[in-house]
Structures are given as structure tokens and as C-alpha cells.
N, C-alpha and C. Protein backbone atom coordinates (compact mmCIF):
# COMPACT_ATOMS: atom_id res chain seq x y z
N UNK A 1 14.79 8.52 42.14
CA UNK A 1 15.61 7.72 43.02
C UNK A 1 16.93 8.45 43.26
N UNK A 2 17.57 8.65 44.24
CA UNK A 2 18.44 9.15 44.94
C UNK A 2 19.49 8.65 44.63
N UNK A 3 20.97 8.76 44.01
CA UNK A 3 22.18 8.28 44.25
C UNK A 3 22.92 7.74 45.38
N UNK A 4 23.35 6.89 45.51
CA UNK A 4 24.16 6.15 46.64
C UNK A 4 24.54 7.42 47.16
N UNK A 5 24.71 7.42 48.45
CA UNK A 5 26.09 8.18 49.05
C UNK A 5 27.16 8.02 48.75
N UNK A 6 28.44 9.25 48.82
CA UNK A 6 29.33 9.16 48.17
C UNK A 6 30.23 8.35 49.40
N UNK A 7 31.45 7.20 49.24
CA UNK A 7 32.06 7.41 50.51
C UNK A 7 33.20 8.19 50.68
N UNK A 8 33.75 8.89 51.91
CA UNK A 8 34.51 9.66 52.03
C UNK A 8 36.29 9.08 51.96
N UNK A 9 36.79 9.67 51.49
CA UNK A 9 37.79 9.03 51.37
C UNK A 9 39.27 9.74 52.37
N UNK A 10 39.78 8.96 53.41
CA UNK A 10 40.84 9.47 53.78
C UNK A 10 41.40 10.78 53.44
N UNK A 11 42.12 11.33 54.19
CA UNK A 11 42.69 12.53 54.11
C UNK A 11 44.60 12.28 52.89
N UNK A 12 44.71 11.04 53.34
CA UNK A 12 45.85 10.83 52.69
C UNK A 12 45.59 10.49 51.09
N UNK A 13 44.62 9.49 51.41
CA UNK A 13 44.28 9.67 50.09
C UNK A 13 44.12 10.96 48.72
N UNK A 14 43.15 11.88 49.85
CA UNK A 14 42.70 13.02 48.83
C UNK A 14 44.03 13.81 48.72
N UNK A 15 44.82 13.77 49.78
CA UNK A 15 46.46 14.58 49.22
C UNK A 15 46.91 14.08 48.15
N UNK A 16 47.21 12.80 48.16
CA UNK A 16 48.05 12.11 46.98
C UNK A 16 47.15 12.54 45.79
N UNK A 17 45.58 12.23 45.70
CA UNK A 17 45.11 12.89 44.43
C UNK A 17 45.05 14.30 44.25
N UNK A 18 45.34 15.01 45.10
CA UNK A 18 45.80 16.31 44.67
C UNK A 18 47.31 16.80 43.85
N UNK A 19 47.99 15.51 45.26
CA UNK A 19 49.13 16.07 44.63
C UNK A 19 49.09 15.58 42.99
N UNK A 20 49.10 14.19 42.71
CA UNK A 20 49.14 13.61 41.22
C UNK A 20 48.81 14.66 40.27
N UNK A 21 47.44 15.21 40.71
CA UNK A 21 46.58 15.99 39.68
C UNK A 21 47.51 17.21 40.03
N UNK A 22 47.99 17.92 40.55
CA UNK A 22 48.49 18.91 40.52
C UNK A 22 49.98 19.07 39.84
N UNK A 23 50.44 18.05 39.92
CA UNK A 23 51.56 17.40 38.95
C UNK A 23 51.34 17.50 37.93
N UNK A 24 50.66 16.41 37.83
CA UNK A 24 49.76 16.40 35.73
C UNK A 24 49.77 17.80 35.59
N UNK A 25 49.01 18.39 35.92
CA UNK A 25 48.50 20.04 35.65
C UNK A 25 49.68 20.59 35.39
N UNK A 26 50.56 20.51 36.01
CA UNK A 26 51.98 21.16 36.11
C UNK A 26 52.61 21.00 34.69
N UNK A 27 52.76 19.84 34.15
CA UNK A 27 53.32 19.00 33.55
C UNK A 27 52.79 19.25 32.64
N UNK A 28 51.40 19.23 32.01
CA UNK A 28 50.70 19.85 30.87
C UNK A 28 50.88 21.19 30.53
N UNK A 29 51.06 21.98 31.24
CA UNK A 29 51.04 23.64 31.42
C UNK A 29 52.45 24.09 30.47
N UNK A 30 53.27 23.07 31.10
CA UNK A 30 54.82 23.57 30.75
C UNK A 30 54.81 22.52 29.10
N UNK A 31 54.20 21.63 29.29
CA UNK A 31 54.00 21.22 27.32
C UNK A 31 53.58 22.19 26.72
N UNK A 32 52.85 22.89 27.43
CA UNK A 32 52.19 24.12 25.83
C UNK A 32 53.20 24.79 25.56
N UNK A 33 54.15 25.00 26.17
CA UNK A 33 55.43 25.89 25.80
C UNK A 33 56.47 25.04 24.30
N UNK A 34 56.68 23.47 25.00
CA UNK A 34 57.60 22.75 24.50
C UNK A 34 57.07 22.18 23.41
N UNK A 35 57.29 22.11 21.90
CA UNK A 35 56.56 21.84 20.78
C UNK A 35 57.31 19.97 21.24
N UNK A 36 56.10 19.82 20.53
CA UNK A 36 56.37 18.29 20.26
C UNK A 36 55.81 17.36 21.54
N UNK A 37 55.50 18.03 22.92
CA UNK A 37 55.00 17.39 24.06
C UNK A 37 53.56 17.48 24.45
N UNK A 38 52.83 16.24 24.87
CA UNK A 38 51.34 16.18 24.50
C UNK A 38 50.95 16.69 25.49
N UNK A 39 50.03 17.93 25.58
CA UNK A 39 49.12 18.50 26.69
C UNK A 39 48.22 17.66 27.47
N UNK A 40 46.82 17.23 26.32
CA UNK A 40 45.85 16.76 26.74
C UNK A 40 46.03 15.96 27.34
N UNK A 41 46.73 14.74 27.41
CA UNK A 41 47.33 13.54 28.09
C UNK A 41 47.41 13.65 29.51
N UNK A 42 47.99 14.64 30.00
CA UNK A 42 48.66 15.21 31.30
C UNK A 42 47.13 15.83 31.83
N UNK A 43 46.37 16.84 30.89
CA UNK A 43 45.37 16.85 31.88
C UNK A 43 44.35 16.21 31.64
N UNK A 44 44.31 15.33 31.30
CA UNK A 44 42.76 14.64 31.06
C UNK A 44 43.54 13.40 32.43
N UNK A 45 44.51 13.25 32.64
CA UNK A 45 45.00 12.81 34.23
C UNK A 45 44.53 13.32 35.46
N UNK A 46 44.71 15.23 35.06
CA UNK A 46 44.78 15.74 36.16
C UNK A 46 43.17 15.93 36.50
N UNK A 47 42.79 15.84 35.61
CA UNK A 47 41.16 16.12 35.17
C UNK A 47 40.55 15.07 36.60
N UNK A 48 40.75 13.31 36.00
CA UNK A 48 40.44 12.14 36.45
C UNK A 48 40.93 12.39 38.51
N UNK A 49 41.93 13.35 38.54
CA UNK A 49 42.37 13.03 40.39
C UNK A 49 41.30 14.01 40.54
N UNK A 50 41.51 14.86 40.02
CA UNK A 50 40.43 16.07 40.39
C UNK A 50 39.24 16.01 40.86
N UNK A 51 38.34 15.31 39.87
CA UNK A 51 37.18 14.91 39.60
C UNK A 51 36.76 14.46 40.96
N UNK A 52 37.87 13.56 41.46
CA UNK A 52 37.53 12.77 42.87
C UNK A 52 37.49 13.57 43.99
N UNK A 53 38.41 14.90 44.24
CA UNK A 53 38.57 15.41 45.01
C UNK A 53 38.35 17.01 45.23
N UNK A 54 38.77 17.66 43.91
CA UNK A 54 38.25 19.00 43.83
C UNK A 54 37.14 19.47 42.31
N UNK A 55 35.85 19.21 42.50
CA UNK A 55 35.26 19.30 41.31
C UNK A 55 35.38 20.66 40.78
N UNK A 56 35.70 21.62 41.80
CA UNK A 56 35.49 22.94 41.12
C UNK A 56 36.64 23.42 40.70
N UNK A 57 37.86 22.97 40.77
CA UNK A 57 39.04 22.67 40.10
C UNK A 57 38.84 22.27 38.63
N UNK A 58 37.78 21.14 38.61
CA UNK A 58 37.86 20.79 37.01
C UNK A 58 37.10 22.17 35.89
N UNK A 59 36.12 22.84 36.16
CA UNK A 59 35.23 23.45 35.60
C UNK A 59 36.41 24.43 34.54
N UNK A 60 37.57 25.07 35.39
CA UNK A 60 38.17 25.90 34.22
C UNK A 60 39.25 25.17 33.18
N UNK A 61 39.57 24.11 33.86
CA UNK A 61 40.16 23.23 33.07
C UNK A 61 39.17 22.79 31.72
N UNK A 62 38.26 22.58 31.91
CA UNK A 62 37.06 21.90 30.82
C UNK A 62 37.04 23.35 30.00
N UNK A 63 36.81 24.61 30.36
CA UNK A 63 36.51 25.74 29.85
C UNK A 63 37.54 26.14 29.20
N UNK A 64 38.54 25.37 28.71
CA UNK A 64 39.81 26.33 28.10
C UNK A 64 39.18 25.88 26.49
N UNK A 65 39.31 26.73 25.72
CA UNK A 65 39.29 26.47 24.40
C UNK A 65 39.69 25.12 23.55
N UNK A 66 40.76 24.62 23.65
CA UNK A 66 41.46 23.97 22.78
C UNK A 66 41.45 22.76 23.54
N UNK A 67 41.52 22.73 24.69
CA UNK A 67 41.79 21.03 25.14
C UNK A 67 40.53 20.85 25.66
N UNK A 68 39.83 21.69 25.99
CA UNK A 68 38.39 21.38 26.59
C UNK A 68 37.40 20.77 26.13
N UNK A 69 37.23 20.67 24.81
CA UNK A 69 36.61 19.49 24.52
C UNK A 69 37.11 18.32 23.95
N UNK A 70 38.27 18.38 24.14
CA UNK A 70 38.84 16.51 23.92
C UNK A 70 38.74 16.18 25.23
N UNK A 71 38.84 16.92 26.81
CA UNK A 71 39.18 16.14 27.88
C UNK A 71 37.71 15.51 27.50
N UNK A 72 36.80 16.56 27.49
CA UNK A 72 34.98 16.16 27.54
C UNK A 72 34.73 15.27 26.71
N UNK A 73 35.14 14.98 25.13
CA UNK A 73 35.26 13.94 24.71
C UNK A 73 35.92 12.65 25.27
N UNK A 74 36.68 12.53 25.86
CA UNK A 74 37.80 11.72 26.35
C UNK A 74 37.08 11.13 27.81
N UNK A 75 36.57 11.77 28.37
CA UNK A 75 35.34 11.45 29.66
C UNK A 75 34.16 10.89 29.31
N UNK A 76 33.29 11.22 28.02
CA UNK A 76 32.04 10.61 27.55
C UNK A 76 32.46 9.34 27.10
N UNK A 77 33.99 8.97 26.74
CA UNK A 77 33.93 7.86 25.58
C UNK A 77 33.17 6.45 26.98
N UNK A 78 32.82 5.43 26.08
CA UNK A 78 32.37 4.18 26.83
C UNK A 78 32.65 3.85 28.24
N UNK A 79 34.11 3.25 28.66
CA UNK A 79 34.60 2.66 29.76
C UNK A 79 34.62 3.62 31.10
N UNK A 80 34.09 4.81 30.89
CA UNK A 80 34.42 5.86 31.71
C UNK A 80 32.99 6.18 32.13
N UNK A 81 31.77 6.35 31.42
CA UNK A 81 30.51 6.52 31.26
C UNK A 81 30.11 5.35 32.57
N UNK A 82 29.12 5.90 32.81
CA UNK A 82 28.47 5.67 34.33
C UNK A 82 26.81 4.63 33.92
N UNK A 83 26.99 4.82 32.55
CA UNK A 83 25.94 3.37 31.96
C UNK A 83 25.97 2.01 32.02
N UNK A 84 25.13 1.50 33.22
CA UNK A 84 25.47 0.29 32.87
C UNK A 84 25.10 -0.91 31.48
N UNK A 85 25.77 -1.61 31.79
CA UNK A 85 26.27 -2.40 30.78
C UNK A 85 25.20 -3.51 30.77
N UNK A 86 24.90 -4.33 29.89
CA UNK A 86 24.13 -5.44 29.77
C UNK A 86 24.67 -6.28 29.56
């Protein structure tokens, strides 16, 4: 069985989730420098605009060593998972 079609979403829309996610990204990047400020947080954000709008954006983000599998953990957990519920 075939997946729904996706629907397309405005052009304004997909800016603002670029821009957000490109923010986050921003914003995480410059934590790895600053001790004491949380990375993953910022991109498992930028991860979520992404996802909607540039998937191939997410792939090297997921591929970094150290945060890459908490975002992937952090995406499998329950409320996020695409299982429905009973």
C-alpha cells in the first residue's frame, strides 16, 4: 500500500523552516566552541525544520559522530514515531 501524498507546503512556509533550522544549526555549531552550552538541543531542532523541507540537509547532520546518534535516538523515541497508537 502506497503512502498518502505528501502536501506541498507554501513557499513562505518552507523559508521560515529553513530559516529556524538554519538558525538552530547556527546556534549549535557556535555551542561546540562555548563549554557549558547544549549542542544537541539546537540541532535535534534544526534536524525537526529540516526534515520537512530539506531531507538531504539532514543526512550529514545524523552522520557526525557524537551528536548523531542522540538526534537518531531522540527521533525514534515514542511521540515522534509514525506508529499508530491503540
Amino acid at each position: 500500500m502506497n503512502p498518502p501524498p505528501r502536501r506541498r507546503r507554501s513557499r513562505v512556509v518552507r523559508w521560515t523552516l529553513d530559516a529556524v533550522g538554519g538558525t538552530l544549526f547556527a546556534i549549535g555549531t557556535v555551542n561546540i566552541f562555548i563549554p557549558g552550552l547544549p549542542t544537541t538541543i539546537f540541532w535535534i531542532g534544526a534536524v525537526m525544520c529540516f526534515v520537512k523541507t530539506r531531507p538531504s540537509a539532514v543526512k550529514p547532520i545524523l552522520r557526525t559522530p557524537v551528536i548523531g546518534p542522540a538526534i537518531r535516538g531522540f527521533l525514534r523515541w515514542k511521540p515522534f514515531s509514525k506508529k499508530k497508537r491503540r
